[in-house]
PDB file of N, CA and C in Angstrom:
ATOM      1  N   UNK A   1     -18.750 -83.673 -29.275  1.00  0.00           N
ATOM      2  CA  UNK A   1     -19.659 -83.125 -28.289  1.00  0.00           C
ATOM      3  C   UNK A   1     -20.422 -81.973 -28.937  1.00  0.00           C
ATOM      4  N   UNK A   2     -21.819 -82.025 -29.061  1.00  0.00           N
ATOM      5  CA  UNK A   2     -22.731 -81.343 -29.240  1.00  0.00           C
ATOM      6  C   UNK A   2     -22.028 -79.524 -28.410  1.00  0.00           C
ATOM      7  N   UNK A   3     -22.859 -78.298 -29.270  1.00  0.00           N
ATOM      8  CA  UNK A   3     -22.413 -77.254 -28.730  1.00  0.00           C
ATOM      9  C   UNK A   3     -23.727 -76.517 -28.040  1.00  0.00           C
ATOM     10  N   UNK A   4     -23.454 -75.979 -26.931  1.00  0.00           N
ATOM     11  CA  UNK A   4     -24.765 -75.852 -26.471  1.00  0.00           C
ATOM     12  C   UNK A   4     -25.058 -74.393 -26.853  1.00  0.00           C
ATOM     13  N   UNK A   5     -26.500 -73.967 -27.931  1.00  0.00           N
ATOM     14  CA  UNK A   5     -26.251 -72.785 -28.216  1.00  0.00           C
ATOM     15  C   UNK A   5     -27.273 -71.973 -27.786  1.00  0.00           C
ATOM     16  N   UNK A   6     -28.108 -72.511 -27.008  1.00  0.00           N
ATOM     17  CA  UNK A   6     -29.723 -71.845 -25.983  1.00  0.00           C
ATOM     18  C   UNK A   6     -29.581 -72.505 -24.343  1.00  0.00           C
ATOM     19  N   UNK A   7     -29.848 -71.619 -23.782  1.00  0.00           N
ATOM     20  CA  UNK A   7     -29.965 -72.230 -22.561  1.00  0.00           C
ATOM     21  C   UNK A   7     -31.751 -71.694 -22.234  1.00  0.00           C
ATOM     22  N   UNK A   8     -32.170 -72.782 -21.239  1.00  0.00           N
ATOM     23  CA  UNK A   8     -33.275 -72.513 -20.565  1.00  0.00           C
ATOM     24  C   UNK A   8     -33.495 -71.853 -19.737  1.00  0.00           C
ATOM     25  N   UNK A   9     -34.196 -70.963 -19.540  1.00  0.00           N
ATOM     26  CA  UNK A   9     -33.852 -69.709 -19.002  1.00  0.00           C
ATOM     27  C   UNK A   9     -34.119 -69.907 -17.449  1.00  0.00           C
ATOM     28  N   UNK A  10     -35.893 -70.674 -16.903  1.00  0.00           N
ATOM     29  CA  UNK A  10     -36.214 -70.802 -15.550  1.00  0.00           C
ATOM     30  C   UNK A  10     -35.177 -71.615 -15.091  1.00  0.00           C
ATOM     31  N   UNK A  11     -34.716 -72.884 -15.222  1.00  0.00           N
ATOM     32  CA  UNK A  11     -33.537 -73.794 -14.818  1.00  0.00           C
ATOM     33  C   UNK A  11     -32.592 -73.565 -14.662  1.00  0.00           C
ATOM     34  N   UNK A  12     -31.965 -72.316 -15.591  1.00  0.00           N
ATOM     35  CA  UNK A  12     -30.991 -71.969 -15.466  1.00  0.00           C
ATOM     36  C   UNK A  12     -30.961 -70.488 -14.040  1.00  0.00           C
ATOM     37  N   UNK A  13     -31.872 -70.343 -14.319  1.00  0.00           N
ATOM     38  CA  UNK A  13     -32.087 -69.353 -13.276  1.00  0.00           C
ATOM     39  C   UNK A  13     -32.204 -70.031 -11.884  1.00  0.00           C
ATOM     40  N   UNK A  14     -33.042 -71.218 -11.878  1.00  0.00           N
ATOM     41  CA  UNK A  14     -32.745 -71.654 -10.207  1.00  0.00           C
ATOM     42  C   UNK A  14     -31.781 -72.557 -10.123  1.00  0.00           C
ATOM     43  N   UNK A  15     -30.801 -72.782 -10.877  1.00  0.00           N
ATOM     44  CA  UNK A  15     -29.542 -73.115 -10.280  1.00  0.00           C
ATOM     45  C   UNK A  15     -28.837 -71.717 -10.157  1.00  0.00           C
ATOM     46  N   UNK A  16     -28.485 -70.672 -10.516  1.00  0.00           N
ATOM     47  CA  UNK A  16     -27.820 -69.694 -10.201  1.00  0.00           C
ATOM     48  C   UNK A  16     -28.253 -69.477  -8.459  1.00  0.00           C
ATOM     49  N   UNK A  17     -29.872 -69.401  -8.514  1.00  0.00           N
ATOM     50  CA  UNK A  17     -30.424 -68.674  -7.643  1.00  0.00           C
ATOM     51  C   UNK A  17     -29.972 -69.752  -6.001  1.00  0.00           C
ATOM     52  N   UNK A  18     -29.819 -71.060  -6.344  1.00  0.00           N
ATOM     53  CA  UNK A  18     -29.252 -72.107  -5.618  1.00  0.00           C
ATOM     54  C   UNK A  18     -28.194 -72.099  -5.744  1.00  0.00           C
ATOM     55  N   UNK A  19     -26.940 -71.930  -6.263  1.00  0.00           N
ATOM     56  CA  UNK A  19     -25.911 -71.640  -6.105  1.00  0.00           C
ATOM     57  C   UNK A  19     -25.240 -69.949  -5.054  1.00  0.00           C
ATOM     58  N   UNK A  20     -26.520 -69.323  -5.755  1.00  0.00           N
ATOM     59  CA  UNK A  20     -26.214 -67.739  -4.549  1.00  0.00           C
ATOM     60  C   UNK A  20     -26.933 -68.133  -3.244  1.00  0.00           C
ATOM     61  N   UNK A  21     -27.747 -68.893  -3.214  1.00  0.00           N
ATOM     62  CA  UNK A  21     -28.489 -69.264  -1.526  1.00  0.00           C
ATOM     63  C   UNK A  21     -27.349 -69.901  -1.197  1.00  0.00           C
ATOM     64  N   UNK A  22     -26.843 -71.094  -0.942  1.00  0.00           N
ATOM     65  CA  UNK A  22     -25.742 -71.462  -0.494  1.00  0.00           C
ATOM     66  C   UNK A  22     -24.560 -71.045  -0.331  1.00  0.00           C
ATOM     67  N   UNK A  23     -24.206 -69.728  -1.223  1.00  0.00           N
ATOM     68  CA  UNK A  23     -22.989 -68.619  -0.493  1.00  0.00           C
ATOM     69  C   UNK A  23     -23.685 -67.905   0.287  1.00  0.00           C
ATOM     70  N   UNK A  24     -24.703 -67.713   0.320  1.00  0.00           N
ATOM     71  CA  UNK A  24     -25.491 -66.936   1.374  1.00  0.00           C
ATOM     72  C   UNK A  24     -25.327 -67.363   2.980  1.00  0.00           C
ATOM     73  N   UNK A  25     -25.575 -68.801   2.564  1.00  0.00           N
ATOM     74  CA  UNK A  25     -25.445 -69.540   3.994  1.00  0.00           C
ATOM     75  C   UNK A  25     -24.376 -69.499   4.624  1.00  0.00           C
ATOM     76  N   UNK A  26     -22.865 -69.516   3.731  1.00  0.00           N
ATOM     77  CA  UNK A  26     -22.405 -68.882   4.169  1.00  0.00           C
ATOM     78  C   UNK A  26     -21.696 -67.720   4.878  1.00  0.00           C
ATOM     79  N   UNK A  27     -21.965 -66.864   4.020  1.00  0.00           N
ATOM     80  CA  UNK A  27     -22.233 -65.298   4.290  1.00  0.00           C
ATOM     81  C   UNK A  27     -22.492 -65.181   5.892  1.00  0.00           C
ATOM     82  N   UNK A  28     -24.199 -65.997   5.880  1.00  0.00           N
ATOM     83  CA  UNK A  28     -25.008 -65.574   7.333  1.00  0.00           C
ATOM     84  C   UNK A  28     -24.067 -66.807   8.342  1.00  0.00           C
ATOM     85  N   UNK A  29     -23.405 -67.760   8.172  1.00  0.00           N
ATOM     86  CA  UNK A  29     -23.117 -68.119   9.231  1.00  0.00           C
ATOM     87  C   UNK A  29     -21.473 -67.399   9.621  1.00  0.00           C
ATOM     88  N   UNK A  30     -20.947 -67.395   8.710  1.00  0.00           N
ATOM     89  CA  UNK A  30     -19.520 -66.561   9.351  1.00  0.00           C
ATOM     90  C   UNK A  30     -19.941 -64.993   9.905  1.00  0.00           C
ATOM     91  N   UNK A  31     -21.249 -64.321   9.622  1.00  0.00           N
ATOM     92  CA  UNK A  31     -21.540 -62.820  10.032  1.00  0.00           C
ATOM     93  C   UNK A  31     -22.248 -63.460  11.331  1.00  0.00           C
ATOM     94  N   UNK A  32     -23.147 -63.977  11.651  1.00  0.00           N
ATOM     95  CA  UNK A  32     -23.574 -64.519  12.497  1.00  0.00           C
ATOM     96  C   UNK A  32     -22.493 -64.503  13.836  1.00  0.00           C
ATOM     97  N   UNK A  33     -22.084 -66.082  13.631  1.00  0.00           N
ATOM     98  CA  UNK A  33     -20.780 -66.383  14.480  1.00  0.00           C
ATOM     99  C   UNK A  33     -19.770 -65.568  14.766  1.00  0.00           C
ATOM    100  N   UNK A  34     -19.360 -64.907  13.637  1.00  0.00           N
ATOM    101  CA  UNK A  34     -18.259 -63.553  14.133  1.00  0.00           C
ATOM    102  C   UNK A  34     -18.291 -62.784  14.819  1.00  0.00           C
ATOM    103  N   UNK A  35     -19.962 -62.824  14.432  1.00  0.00           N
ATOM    104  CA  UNK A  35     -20.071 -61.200  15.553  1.00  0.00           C
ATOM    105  C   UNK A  35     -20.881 -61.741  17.249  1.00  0.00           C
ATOM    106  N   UNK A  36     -21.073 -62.918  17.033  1.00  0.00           N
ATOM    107  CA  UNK A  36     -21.034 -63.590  18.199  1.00  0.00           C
ATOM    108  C   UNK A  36     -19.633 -63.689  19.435  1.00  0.00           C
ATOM    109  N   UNK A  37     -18.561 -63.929  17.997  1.00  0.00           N
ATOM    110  CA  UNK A  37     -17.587 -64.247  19.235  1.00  0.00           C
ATOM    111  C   UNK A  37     -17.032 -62.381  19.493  1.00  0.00           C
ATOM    112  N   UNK A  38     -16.943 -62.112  18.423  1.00  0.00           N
ATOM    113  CA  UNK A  38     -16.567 -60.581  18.319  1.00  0.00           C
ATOM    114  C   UNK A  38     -17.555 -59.913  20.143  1.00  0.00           C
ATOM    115  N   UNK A  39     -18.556 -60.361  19.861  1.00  0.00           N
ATOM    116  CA  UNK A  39     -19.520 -59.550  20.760  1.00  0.00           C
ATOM    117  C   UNK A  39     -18.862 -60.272  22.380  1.00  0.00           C
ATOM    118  N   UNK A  40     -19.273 -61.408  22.314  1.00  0.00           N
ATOM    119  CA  UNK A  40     -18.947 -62.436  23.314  1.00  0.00           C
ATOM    120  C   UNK A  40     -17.032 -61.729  23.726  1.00  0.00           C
ATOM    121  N   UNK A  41     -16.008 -61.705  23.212  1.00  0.00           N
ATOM    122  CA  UNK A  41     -15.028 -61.080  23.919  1.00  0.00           C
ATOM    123  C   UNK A  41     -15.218 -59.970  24.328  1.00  0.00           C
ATOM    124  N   UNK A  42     -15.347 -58.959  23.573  1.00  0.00           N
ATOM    125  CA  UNK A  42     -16.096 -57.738  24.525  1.00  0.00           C
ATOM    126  C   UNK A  42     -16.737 -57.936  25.505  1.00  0.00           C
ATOM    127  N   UNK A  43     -17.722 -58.838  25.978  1.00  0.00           N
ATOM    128  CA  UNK A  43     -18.182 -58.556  26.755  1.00  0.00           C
ATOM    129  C   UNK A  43     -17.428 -59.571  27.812  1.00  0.00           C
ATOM    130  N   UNK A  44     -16.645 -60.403  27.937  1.00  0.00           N
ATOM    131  CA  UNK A  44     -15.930 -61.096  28.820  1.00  0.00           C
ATOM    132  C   UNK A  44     -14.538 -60.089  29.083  1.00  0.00           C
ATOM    133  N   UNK A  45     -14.084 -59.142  28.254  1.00  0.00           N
ATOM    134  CA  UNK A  45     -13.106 -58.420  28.459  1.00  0.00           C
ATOM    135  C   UNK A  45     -11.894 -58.348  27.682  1.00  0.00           C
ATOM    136  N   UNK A  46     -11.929 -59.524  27.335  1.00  0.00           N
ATOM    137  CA  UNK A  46     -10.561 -59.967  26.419  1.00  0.00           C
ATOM    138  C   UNK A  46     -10.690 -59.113  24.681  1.00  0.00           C
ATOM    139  N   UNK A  47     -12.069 -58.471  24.518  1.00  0.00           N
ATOM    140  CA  UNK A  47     -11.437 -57.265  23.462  1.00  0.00           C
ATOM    141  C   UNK A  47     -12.054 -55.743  23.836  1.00  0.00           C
ATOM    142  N   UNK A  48     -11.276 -55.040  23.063  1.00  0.00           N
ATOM    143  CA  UNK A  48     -11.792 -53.493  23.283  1.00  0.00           C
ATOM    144  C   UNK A  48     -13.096 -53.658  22.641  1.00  0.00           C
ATOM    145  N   UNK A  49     -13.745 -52.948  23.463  1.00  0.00           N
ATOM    146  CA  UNK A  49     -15.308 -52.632  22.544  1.00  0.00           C
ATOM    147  C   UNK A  49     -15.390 -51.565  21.568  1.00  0.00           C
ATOM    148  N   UNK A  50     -14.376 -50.366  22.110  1.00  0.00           N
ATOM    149  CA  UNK A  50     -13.721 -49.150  21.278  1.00  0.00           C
ATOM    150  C   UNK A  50     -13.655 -49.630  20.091  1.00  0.00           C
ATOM    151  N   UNK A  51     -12.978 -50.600  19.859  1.00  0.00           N
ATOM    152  CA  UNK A  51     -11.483 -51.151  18.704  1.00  0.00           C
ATOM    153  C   UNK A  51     -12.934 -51.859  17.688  1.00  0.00           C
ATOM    154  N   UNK A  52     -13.414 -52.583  18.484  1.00  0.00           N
ATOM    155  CA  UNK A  52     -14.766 -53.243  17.394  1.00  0.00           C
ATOM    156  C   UNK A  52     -15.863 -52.259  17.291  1.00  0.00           C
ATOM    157  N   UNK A  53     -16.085 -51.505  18.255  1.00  0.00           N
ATOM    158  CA  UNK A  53     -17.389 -51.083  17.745  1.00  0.00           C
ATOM    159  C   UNK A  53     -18.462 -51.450  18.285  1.00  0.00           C
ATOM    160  N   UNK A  54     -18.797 -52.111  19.387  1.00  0.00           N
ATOM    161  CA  UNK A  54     -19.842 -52.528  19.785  1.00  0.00           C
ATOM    162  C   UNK A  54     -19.837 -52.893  21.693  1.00  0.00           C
ATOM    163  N   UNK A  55     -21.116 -52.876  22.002  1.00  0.00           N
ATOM    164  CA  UNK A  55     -21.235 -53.083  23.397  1.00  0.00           C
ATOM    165  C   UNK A  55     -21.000 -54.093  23.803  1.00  0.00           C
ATOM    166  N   UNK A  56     -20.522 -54.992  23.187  1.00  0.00           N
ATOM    167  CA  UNK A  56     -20.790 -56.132  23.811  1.00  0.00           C
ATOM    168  C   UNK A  56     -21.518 -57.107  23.218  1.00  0.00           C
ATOM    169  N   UNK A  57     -22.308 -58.166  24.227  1.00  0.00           N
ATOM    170  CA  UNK A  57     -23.473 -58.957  24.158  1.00  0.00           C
ATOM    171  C   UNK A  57     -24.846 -58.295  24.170  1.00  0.00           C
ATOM    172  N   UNK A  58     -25.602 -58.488  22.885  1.00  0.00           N
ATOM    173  CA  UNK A  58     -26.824 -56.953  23.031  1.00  0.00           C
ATOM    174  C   UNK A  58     -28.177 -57.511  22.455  1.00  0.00           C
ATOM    175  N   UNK A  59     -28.695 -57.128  22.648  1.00  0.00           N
ATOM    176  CA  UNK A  59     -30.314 -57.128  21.520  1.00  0.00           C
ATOM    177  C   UNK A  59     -29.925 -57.286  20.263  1.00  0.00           C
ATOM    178  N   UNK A  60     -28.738 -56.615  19.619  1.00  0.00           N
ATOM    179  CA  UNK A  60     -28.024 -56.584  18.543  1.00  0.00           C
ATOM    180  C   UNK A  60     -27.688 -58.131  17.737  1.00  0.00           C
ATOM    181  N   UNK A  61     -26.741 -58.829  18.715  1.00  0.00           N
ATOM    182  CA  UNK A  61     -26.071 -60.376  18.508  1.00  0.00           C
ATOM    183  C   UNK A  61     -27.226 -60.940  18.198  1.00  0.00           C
ATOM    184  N   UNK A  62     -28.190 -60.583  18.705  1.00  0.00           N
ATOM    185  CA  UNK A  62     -29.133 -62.006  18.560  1.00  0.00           C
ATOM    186  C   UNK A  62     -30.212 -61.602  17.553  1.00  0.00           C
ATOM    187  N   UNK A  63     -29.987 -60.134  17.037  1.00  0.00           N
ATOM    188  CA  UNK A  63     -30.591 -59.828  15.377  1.00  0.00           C
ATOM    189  C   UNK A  63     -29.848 -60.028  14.528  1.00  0.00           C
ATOM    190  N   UNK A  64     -28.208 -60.105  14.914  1.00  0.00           N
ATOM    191  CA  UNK A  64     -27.839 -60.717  13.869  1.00  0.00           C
ATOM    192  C   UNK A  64     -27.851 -62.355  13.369  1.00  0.00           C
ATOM    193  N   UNK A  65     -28.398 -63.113  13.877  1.00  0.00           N
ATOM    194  CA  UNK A  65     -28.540 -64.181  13.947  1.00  0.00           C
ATOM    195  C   UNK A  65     -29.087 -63.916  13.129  1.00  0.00           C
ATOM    196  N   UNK A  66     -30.573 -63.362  12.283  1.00  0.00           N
ATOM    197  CA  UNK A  66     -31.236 -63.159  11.428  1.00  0.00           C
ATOM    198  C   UNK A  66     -30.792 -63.138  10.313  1.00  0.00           C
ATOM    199  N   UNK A  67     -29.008 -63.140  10.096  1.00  0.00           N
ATOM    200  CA  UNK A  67     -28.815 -63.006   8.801  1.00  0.00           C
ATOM    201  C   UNK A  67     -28.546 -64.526   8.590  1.00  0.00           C
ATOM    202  N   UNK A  68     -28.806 -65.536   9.137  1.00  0.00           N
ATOM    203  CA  UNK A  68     -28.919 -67.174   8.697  1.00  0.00           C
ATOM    204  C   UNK A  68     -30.067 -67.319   8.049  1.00  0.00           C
ATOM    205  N   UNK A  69     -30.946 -66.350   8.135  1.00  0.00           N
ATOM    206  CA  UNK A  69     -32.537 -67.221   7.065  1.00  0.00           C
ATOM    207  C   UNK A  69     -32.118 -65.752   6.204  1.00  0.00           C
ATOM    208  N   UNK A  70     -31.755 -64.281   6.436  1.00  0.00           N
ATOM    209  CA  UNK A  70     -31.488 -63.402   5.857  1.00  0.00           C
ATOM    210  C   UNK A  70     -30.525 -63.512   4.390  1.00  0.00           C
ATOM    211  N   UNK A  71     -29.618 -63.833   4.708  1.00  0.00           N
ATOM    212  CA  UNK A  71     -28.466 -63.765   3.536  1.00  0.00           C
ATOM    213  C   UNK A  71     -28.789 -64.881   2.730  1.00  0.00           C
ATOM    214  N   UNK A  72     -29.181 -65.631   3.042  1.00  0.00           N
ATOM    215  CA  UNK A  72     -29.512 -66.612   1.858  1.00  0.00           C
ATOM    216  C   UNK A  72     -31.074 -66.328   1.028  1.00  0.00           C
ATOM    217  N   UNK A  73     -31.968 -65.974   1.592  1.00  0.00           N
ATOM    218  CA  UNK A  73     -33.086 -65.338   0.939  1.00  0.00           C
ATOM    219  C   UNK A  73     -32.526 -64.093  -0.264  1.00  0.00           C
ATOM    220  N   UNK A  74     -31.656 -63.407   0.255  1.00  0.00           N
ATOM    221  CA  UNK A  74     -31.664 -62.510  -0.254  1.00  0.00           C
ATOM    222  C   UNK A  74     -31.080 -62.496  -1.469  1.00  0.00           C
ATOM    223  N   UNK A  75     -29.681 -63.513  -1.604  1.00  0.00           N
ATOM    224  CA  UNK A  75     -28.517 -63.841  -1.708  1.00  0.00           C
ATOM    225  C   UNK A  75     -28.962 -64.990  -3.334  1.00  0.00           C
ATOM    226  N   UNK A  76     -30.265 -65.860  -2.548  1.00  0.00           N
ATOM    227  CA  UNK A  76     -30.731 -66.429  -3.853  1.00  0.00           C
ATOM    228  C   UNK A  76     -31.664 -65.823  -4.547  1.00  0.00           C
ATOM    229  N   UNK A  77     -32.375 -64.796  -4.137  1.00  0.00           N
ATOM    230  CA  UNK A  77     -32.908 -63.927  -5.014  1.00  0.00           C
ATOM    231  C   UNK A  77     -32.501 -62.894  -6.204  1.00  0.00           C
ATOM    232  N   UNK A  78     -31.399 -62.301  -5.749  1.00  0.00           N
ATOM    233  CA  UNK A  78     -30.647 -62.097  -6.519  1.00  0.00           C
ATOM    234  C   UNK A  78     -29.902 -62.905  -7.482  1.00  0.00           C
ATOM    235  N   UNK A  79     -29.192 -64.058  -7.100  1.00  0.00           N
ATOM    236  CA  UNK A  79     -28.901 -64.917  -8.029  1.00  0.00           C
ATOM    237  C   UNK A  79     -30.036 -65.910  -8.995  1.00  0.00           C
ATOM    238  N   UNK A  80     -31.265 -65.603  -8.741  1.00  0.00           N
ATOM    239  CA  UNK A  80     -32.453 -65.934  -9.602  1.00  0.00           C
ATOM    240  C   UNK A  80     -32.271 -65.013 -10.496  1.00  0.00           C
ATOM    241  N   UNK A  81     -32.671 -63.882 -10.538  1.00  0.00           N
ATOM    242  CA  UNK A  81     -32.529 -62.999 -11.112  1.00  0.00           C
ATOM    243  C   UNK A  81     -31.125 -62.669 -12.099  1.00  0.00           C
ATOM    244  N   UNK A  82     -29.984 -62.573 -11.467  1.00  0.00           N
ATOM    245  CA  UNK A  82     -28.879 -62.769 -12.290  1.00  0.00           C
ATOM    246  C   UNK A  82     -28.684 -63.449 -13.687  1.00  0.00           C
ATOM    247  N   UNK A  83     -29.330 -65.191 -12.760  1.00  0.00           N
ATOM    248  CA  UNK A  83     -29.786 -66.320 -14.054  1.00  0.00           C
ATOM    249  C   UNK A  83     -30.380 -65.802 -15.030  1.00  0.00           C
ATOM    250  N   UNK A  84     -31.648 -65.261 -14.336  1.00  0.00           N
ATOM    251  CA  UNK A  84     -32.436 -64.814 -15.589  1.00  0.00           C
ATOM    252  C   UNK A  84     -31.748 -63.786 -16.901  1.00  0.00           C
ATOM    253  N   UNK A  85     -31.242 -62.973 -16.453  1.00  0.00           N
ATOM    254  CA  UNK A  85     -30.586 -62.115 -17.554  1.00  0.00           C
ATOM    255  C   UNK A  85     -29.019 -62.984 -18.008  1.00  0.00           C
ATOM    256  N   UNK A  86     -29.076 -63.214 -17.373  1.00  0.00           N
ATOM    257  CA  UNK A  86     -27.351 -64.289 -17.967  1.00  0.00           C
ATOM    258  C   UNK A  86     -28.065 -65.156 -19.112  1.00  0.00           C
ATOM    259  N   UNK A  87     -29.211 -65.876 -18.889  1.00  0.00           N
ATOM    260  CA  UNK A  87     -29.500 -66.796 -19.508  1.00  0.00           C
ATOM    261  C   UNK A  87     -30.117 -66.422 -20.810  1.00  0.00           C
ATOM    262  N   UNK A  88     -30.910 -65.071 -20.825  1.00  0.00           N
ATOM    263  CA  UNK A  88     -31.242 -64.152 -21.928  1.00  0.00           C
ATOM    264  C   UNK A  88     -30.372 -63.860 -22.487  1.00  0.00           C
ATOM    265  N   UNK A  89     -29.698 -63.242 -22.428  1.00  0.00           N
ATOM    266  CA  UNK A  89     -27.908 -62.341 -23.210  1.00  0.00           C
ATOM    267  C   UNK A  89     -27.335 -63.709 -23.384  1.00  0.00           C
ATOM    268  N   UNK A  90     -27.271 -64.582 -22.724  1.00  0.00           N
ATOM    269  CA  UNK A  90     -26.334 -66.260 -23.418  1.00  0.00           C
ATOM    270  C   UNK A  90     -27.303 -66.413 -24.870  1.00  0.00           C
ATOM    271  N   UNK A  91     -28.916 -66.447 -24.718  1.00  0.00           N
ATOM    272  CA  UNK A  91     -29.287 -66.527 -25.897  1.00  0.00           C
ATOM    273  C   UNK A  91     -29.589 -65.835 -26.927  1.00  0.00           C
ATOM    274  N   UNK A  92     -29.552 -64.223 -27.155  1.00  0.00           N
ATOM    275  CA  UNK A  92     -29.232 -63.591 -27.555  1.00  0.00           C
ATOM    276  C   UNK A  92     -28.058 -63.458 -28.534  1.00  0.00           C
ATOM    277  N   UNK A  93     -26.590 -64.029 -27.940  1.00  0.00           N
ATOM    278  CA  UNK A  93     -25.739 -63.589 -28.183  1.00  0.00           C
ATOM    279  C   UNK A  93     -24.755 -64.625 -28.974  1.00  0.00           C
ATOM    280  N   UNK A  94     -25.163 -66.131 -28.173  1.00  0.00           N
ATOM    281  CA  UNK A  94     -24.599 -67.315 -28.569  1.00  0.00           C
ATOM    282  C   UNK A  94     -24.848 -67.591 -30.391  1.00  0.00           C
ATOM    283  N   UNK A  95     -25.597 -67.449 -30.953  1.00  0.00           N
ATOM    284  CA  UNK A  95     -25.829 -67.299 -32.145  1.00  0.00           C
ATOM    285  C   UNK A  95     -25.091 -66.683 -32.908  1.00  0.00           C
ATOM    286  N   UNK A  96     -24.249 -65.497 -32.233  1.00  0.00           N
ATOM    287  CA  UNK A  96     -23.254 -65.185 -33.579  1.00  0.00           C
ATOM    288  C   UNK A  96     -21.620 -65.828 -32.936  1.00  0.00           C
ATOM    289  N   UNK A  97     -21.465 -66.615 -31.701  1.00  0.00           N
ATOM    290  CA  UNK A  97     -20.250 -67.012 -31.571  1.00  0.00           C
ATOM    291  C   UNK A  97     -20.542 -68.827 -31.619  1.00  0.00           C
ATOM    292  N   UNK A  98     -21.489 -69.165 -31.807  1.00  0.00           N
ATOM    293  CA  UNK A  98     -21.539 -70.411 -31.966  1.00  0.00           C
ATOM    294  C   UNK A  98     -22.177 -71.303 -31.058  1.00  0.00           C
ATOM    295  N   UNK A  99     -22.215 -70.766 -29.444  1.00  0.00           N
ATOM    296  CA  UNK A  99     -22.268 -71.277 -28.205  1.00  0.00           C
ATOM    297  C   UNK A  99     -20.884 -71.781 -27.988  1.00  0.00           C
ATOM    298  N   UNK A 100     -21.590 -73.009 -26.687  1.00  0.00           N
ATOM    299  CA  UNK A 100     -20.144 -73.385 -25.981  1.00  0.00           C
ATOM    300  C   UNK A 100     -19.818 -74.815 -26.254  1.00  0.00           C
ATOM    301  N   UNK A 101     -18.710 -75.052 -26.820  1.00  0.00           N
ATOM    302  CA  UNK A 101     -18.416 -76.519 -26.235  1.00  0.00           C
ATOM    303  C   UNK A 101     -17.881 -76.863 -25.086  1.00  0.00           C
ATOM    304  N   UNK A 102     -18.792 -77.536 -24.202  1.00  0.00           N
ATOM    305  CA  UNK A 102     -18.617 -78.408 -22.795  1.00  0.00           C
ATOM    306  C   UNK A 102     -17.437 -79.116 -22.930  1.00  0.00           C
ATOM    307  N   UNK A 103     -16.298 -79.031 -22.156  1.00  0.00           N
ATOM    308  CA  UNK A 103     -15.230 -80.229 -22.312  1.00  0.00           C
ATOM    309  C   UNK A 103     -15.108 -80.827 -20.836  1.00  0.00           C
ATOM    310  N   UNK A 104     -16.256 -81.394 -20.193  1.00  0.00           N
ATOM    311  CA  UNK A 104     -15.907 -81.559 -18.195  1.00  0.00           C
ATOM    312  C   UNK A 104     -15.424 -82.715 -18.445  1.00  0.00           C
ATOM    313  N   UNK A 105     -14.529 -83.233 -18.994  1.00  0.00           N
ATOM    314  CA  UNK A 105     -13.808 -84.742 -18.809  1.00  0.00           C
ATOM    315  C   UNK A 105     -12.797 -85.089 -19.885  1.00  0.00           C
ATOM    316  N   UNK A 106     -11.817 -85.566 -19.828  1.00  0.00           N
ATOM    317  CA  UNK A 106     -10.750 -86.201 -20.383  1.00  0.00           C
ATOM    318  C   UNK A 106     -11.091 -87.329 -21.216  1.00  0.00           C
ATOM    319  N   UNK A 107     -10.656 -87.196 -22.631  1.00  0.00           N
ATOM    320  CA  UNK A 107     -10.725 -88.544 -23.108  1.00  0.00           C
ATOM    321  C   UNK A 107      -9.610 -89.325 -22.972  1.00  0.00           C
ATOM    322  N   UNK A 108      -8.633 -88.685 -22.603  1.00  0.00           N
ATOM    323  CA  UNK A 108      -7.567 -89.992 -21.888  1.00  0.00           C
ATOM    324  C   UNK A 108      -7.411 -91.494 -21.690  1.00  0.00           C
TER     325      UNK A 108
END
């Protein structure tokens, strides 16, 4: 197996940047929903509002909804960016260790 000793820097950058949007999505749907139900017991009674922190059901819950197009914008922007310098310093640097050899499979 060939050793890979350059990577491409834009490609490599929007898979990072697609790999951080999709933890994003997650991110915004468990912050989302949490603080939905979080909000939603408070305001039915069954939690302290003290203990969480919040009024209730508010203008609030339904800005946080915003972090579903939020956290992933943000989330793959940063991981664009990440790529980009990961993928610079990989080529930079790979040259005096050789690069990598890929092993994703068994010759078994």
């Amino acid at each position: 197996m060939e050793r890979i000793k350059k990577l491409q820097i834009f490609p490599f950058a929007l898979f990072q940047g697609t790999l951080a949007g999709l933890i994003g999505v997650l991110c915004g749907i468990l912050y989302s929903f949490g603080g939905f139900l979080v909000d939603a017991g408070v305001s039915l009674g069954w939690l302290s509002g003290e203990f969480w922190d919040t009024p209730g059901l508010s203008y609030g819950t339904l800005l946080a909804f915003g972090a579903l197009i939020g956290m992933p914008l943000i989330f793959a922007a940063f991981g664009f960016a990440a790529g980009i310098v990961e993928a610079v310093i990989f080529n930079m640097i790979a040259k005096w260790f050789g690069g990598l050899k890929p092993n994703f499979y068994s010759t078994d």
